[in-house]
C-alpha atoms as a PDB file:
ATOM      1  CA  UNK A   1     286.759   5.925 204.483  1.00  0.00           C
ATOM      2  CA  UNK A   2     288.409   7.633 201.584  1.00  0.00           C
ATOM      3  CA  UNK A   3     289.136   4.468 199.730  1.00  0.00           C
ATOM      4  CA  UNK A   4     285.534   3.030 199.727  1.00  0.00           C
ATOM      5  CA  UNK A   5     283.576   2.158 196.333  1.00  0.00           C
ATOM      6  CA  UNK A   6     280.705   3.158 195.213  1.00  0.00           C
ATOM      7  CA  UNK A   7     278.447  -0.272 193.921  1.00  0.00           C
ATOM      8  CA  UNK A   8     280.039  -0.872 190.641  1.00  0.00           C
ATOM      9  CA  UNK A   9     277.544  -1.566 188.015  1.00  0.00           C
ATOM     10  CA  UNK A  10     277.433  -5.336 187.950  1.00  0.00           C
ATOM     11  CA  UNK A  11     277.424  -5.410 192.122  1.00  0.00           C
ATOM     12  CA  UNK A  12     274.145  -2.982 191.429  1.00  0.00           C
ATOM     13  CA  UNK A  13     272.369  -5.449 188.770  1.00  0.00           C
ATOM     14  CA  UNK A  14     273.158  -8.545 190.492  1.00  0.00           C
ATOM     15  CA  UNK A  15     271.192  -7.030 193.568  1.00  0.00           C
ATOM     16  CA  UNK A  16     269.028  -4.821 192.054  1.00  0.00           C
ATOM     17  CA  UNK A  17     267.425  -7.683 190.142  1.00  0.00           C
ATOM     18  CA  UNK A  18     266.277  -9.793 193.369  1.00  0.00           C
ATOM     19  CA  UNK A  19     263.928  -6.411 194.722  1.00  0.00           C
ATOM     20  CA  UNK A  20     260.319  -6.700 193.443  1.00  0.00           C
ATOM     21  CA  UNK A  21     258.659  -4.686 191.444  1.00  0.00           C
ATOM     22  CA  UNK A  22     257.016  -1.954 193.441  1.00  0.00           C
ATOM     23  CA  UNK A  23     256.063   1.779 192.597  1.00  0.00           C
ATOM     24  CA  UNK A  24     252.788   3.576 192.488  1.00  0.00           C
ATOM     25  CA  UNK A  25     249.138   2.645 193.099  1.00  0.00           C
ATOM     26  CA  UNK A  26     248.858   4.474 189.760  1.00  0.00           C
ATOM     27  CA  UNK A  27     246.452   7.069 190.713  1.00  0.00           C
ATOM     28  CA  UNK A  28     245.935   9.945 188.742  1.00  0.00           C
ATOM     29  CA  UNK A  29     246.768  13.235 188.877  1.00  0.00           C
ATOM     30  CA  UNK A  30     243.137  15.124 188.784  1.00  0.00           C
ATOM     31  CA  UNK A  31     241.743  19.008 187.519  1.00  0.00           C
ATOM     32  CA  UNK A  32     240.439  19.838 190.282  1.00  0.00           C
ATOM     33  CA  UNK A  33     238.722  22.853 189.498  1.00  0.00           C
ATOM     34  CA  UNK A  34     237.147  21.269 186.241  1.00  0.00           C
ATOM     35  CA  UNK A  35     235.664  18.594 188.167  1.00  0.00           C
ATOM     36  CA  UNK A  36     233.847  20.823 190.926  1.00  0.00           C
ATOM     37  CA  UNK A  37     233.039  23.487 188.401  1.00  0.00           C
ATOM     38  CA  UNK A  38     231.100  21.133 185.531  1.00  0.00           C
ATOM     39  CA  UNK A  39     230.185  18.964 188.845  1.00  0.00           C
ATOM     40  CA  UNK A  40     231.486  15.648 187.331  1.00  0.00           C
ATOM     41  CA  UNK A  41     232.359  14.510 191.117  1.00  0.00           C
ATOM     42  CA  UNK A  42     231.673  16.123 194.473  1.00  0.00           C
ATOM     43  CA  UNK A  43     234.001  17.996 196.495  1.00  0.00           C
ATOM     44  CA  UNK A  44     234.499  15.335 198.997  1.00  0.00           C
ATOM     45  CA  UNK A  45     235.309  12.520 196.008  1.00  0.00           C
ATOM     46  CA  UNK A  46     237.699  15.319 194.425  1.00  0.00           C
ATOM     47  CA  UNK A  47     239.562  15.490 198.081  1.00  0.00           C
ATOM     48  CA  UNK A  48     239.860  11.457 198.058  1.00  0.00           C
ATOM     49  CA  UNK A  49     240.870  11.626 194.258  1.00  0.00           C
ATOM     50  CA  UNK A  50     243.256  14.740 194.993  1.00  0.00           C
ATOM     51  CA  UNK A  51     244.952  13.190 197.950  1.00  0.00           C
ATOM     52  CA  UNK A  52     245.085   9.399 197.035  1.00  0.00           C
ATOM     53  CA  UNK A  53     247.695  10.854 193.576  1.00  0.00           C
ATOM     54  CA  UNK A  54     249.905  12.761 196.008  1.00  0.00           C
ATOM     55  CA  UNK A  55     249.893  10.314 198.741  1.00  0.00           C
ATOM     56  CA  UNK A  56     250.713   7.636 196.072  1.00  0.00           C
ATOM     57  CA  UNK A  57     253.723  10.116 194.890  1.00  0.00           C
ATOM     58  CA  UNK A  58     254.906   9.916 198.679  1.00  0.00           C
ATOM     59  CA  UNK A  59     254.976   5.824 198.132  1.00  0.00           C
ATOM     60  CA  UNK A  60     256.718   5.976 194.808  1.00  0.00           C
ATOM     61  CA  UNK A  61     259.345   8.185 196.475  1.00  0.00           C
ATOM     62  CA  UNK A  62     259.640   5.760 199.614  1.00  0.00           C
ATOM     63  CA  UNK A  63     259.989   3.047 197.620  1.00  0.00           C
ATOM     64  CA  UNK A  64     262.151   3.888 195.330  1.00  0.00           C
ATOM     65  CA  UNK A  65     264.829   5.094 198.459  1.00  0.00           C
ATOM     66  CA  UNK A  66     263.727   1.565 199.797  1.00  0.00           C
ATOM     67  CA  UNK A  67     265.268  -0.169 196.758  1.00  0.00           C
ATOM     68  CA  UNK A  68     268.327   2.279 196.893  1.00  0.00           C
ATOM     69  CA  UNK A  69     268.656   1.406 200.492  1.00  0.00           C
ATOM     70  CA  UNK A  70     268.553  -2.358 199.893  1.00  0.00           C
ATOM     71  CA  UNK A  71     271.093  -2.491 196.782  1.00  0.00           C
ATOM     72  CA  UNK A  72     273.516  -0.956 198.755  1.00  0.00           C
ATOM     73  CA  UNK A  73     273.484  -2.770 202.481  1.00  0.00           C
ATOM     74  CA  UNK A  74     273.404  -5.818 200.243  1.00  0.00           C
ATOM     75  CA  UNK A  75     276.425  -4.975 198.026  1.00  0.00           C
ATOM     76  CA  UNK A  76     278.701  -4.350 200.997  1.00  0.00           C
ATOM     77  CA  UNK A  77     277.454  -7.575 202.947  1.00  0.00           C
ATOM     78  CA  UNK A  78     278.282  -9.241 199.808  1.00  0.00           C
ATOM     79  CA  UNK A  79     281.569  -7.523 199.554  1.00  0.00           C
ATOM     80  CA  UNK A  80     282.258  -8.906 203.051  1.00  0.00           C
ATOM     81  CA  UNK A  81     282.434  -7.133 206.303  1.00  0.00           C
ATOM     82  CA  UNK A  82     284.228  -7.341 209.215  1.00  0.00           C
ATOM     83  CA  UNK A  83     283.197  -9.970 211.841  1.00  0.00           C
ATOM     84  CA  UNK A  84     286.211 -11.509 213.730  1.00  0.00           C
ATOM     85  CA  UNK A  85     289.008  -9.926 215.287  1.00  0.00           C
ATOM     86  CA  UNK A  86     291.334 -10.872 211.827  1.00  0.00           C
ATOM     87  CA  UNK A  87     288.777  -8.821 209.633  1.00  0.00           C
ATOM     88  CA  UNK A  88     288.846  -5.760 211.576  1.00  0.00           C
ATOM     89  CA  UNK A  89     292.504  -5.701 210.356  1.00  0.00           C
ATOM     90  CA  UNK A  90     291.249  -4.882 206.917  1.00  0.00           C
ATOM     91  CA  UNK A  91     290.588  -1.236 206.234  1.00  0.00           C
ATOM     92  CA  UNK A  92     287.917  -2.499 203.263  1.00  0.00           C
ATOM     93  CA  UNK A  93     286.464  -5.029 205.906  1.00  0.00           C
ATOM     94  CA  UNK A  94     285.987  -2.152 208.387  1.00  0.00           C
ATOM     95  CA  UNK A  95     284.272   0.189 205.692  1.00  0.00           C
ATOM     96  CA  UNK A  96     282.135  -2.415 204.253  1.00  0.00           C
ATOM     97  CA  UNK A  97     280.652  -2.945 207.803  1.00  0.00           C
ATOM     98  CA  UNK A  98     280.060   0.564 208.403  1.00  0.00           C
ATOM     99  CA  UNK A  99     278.151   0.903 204.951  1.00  0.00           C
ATOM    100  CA  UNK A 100     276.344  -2.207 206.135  1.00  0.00           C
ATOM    101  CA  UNK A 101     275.067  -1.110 208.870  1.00  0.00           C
ATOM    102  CA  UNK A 102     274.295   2.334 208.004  1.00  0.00           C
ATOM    103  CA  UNK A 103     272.213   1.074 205.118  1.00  0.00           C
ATOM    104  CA  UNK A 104     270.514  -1.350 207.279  1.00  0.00           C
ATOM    105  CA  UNK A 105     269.548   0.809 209.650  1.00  0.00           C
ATOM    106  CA  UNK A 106     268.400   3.292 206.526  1.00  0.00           C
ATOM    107  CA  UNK A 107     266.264   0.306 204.705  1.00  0.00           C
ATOM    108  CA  UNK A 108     264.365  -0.470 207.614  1.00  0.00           C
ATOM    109  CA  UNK A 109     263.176   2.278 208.128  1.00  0.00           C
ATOM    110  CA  UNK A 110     262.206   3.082 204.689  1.00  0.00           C
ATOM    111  CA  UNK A 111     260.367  -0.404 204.427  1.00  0.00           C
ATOM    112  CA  UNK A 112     258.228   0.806 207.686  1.00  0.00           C
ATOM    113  CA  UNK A 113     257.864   4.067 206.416  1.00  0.00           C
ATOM    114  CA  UNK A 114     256.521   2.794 202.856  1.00  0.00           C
ATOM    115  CA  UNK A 115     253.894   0.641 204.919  1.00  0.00           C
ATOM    116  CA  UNK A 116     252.685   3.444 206.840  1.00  0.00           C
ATOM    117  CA  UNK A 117     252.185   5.154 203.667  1.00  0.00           C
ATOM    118  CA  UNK A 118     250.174   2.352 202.473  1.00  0.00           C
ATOM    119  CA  UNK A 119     248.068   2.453 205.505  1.00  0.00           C
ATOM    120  CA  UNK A 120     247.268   5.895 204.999  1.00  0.00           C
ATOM    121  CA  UNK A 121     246.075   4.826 201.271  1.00  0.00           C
ATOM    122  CA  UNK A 122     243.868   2.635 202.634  1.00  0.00           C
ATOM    123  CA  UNK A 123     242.823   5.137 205.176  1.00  0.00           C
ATOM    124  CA  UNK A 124     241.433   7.809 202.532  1.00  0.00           C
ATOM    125  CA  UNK A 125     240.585   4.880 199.819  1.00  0.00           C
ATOM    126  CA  UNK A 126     238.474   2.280 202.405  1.00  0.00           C
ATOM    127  CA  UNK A 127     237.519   4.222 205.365  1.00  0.00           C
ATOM    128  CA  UNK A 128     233.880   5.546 205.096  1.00  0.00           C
ATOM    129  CA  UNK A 129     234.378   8.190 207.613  1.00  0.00           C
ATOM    130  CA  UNK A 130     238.082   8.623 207.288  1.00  0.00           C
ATOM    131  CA  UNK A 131     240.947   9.197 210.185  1.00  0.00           C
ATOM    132  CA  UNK A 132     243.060  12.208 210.652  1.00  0.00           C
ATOM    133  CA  UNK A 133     246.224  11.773 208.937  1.00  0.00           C
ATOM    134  CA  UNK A 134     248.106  11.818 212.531  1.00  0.00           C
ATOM    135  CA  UNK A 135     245.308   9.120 213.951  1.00  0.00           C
ATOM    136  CA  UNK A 136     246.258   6.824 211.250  1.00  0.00           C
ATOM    137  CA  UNK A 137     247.420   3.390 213.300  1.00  0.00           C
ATOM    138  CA  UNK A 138     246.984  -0.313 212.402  1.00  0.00           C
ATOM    139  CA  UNK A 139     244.712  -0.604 215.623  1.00  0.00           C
ATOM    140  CA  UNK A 140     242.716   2.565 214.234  1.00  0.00           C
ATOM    141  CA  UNK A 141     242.184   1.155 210.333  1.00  0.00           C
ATOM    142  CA  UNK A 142     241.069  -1.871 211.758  1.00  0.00           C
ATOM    143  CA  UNK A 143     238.493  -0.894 214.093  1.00  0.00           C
ATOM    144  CA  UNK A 144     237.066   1.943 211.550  1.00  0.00           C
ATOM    145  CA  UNK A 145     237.592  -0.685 208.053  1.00  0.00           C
ATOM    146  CA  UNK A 146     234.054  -2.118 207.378  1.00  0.00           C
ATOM    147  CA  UNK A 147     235.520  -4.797 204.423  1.00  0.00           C
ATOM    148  CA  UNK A 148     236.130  -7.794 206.320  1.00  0.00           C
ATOM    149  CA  UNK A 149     238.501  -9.290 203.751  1.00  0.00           C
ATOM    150  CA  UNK A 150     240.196  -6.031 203.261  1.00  0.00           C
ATOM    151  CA  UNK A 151     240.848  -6.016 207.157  1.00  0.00           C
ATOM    152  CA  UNK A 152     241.859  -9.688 207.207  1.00  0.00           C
ATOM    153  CA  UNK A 153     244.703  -8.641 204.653  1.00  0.00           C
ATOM    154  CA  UNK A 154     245.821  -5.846 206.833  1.00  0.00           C
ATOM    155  CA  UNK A 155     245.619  -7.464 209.918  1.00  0.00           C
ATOM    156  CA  UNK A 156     247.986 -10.505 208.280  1.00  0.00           C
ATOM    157  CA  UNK A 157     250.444  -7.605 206.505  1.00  0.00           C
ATOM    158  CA  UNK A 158     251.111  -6.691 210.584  1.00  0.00           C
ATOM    159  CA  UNK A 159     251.551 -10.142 211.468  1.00  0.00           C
ATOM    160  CA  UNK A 160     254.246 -11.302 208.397  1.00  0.00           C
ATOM    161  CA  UNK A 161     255.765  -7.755 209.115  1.00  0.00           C
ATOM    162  CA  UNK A 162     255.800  -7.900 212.901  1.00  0.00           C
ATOM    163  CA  UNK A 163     259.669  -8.725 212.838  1.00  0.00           C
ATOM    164  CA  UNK A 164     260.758  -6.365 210.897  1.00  0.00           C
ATOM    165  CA  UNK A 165     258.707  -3.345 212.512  1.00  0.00           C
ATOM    166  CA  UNK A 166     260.176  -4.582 215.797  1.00  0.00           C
ATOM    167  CA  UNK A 167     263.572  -4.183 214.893  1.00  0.00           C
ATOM    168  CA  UNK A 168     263.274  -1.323 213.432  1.00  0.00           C
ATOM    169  CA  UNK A 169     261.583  -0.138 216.357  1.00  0.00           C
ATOM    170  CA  UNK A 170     264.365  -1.351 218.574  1.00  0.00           C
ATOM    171  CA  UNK A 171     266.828   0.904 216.594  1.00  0.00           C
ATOM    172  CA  UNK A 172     264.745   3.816 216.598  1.00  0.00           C
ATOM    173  CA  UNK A 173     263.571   3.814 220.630  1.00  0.00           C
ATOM    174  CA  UNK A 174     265.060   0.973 222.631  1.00  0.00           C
ATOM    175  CA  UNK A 175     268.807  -1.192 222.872  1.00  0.00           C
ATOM    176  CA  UNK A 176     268.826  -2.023 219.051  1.00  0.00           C
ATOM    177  CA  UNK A 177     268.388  -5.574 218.425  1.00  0.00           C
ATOM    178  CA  UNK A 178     271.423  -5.365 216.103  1.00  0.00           C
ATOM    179  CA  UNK A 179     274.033  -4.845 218.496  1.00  0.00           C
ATOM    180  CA  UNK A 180     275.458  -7.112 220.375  1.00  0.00           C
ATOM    181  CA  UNK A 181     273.785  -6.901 223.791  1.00  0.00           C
ATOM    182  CA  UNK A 182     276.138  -7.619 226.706  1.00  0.00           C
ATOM    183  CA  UNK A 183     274.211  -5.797 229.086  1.00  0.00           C
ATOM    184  CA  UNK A 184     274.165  -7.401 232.788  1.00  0.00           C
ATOM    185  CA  UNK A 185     270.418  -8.097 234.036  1.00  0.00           C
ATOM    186  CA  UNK A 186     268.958  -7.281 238.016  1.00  0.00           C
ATOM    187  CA  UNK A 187     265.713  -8.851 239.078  1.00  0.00           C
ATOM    188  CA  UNK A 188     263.092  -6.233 240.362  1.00  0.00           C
ATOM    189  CA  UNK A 189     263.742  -7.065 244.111  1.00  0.00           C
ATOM    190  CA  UNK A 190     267.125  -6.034 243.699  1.00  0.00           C
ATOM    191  CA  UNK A 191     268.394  -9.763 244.870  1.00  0.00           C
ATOM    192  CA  UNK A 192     269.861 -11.227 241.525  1.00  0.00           C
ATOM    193  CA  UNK A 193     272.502 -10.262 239.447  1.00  0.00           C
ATOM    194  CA  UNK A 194     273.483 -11.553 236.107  1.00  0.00           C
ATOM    195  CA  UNK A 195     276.391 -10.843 233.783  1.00  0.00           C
ATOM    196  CA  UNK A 196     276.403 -14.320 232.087  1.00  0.00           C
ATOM    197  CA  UNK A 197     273.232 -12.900 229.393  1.00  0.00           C
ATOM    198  CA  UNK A 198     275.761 -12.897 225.873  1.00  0.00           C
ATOM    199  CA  UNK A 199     273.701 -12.290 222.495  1.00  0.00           C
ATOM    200  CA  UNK A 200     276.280 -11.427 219.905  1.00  0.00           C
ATOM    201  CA  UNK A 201     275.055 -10.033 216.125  1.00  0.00           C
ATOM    202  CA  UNK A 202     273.526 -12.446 213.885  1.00  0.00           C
ATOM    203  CA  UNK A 203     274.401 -10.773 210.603  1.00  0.00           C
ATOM    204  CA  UNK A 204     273.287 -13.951 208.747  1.00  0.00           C
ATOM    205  CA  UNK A 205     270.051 -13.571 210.551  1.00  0.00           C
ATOM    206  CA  UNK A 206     270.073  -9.506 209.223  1.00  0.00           C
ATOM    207  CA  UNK A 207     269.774 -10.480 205.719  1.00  0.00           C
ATOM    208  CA  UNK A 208     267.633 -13.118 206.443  1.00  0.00           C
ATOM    209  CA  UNK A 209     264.937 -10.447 208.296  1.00  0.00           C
ATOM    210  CA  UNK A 210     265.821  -8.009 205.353  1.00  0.00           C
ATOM    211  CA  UNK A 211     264.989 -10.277 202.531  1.00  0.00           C
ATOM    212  CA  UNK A 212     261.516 -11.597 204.316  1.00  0.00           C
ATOM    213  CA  UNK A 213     260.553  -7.830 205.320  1.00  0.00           C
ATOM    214  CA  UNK A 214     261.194  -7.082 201.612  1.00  0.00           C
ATOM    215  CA  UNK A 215     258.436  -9.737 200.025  1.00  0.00           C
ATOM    216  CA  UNK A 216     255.871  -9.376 202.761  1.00  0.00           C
ATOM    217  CA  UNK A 217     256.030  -5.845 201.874  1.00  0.00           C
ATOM    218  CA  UNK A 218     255.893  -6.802 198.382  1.00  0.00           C
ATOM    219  CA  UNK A 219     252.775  -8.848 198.916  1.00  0.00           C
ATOM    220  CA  UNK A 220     250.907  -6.567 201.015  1.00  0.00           C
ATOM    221  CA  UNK A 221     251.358  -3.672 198.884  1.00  0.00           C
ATOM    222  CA  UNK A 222     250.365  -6.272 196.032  1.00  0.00           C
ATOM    223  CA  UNK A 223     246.928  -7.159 197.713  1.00  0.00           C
ATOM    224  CA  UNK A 224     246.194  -3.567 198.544  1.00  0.00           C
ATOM    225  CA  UNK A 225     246.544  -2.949 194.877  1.00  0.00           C
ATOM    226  CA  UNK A 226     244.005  -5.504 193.722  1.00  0.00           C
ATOM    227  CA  UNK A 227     241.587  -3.721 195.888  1.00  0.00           C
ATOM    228  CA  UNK A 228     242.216  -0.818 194.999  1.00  0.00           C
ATOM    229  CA  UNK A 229     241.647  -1.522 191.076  1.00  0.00           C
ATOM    230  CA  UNK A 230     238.097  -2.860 192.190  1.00  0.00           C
ATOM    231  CA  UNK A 231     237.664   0.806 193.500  1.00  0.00           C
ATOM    232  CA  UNK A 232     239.717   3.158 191.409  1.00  0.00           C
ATOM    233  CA  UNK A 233     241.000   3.695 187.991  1.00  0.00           C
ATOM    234  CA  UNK A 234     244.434   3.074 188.074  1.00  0.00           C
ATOM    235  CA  UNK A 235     246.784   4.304 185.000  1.00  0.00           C
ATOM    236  CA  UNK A 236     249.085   0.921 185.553  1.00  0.00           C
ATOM    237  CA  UNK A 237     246.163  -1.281 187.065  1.00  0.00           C
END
């Protein structure tokens, strides 16, 4: 591993250029103490104020690990990594797959994590009566959400994103769906065996669910932002 490279800067433009412009909600940070003391807003409006700016700081900082994330698995897939049994010869082959998938693994779950963050945005922003932060669950914001355009954008976010969560997922808790699975199969009774199941890595496939999960976050946290502007003053609205 000693003679890998870090992203030279070209290899970090060319990718860097194809990630979408994401960052903060642009909420504000707020004087709390002014604002209850002259009572300008009410203590509960100060809380939603209060915690939408450092909720929005957690996004910015997701994000911006989310586009670090993403230069770098893309650099090294670029870069080529090793596949067949004549590129795990090469020493650069071998790094630049390791690097892959270490990155891989890292973007996904940043791009997860940034959603999540969003739905807890919407959560203090949209939700009259508003969930504990450890209750906050797609299932939960849609049930509680009373705009029924605002919950027809979330509810399509978690269908445009349902591939990427579930690979992540499968990383995180199950036999990751990047591996190649050669695992034999048994039927419940017991009765039938089967060692004939081959699914071998798709890395083509990878970038292709990378990419996607990229823009549909992109547009989700895009349409969340319109709404929010309706609501909220928003320093880049």
């Amino acid at each position: 591993m000693e003679n890998y490279k870090y992203p030279t800067r070209e290899e970090w433009l060319e990718v860097s250029r194809t990630f979408p412009e994401m960052g903060t909600f642009g909420f504000s940070n707020v004087k709390e103490i002014g604002l209850l003391l002259e009572g300008e807003k009410t203590a509960k409006e100060v809380f939603q104020l209060q915690n939408l700016y450092h909720w929005d700081s957690v996004l910015s900082t997701k994000v911006w690990n989310l586009r670090q994330s993403y230069v770098i698995t893309l650099v090294n897939f670029n870069r080529g990594i090793a596949q067949t049994d004549q590129d795990f010869k090469s020493e650069l082959k071998v790094i630049n797959l390791r690097q892959f998938e270490f990155y891989f693994e890292t973007t996904m779950y940043y791009l997860i994590s940034a959603r999540d963050i969003i739905y807890q945005i919407v959560n203090l922003a949209f939700i009259q009566i508003r969930l504990q932060e450890r209750e906050v669950t797609l299932n939960k914001i849609l049930k509680n959400i009373q705009d029924v355009h605002l919950g027809d954008l979330i509810k399509s976010s978690s269908i445009i994103l349902k591939d990427v969560n579930e690979l992540r997922n499968s990383m995180a808790h199950r036999f990751p769906k990047t591996a190649n699975d050669f695992r034999s199969e048994i039927s419940e009774d017991g009765r039938r065996y089967s060692s004939f199941k081959r699914k071998a890595i798709d890395y083509d496939k990878r970038i292709e669910n990378l990419t996607t999960g990229i823009e549909h976050l992109h547009l989700f946290y895009s349409e969340i932002k319109v709404e929010l502007s309706k609501q909220f003053s928003l320093e880049n609205g």
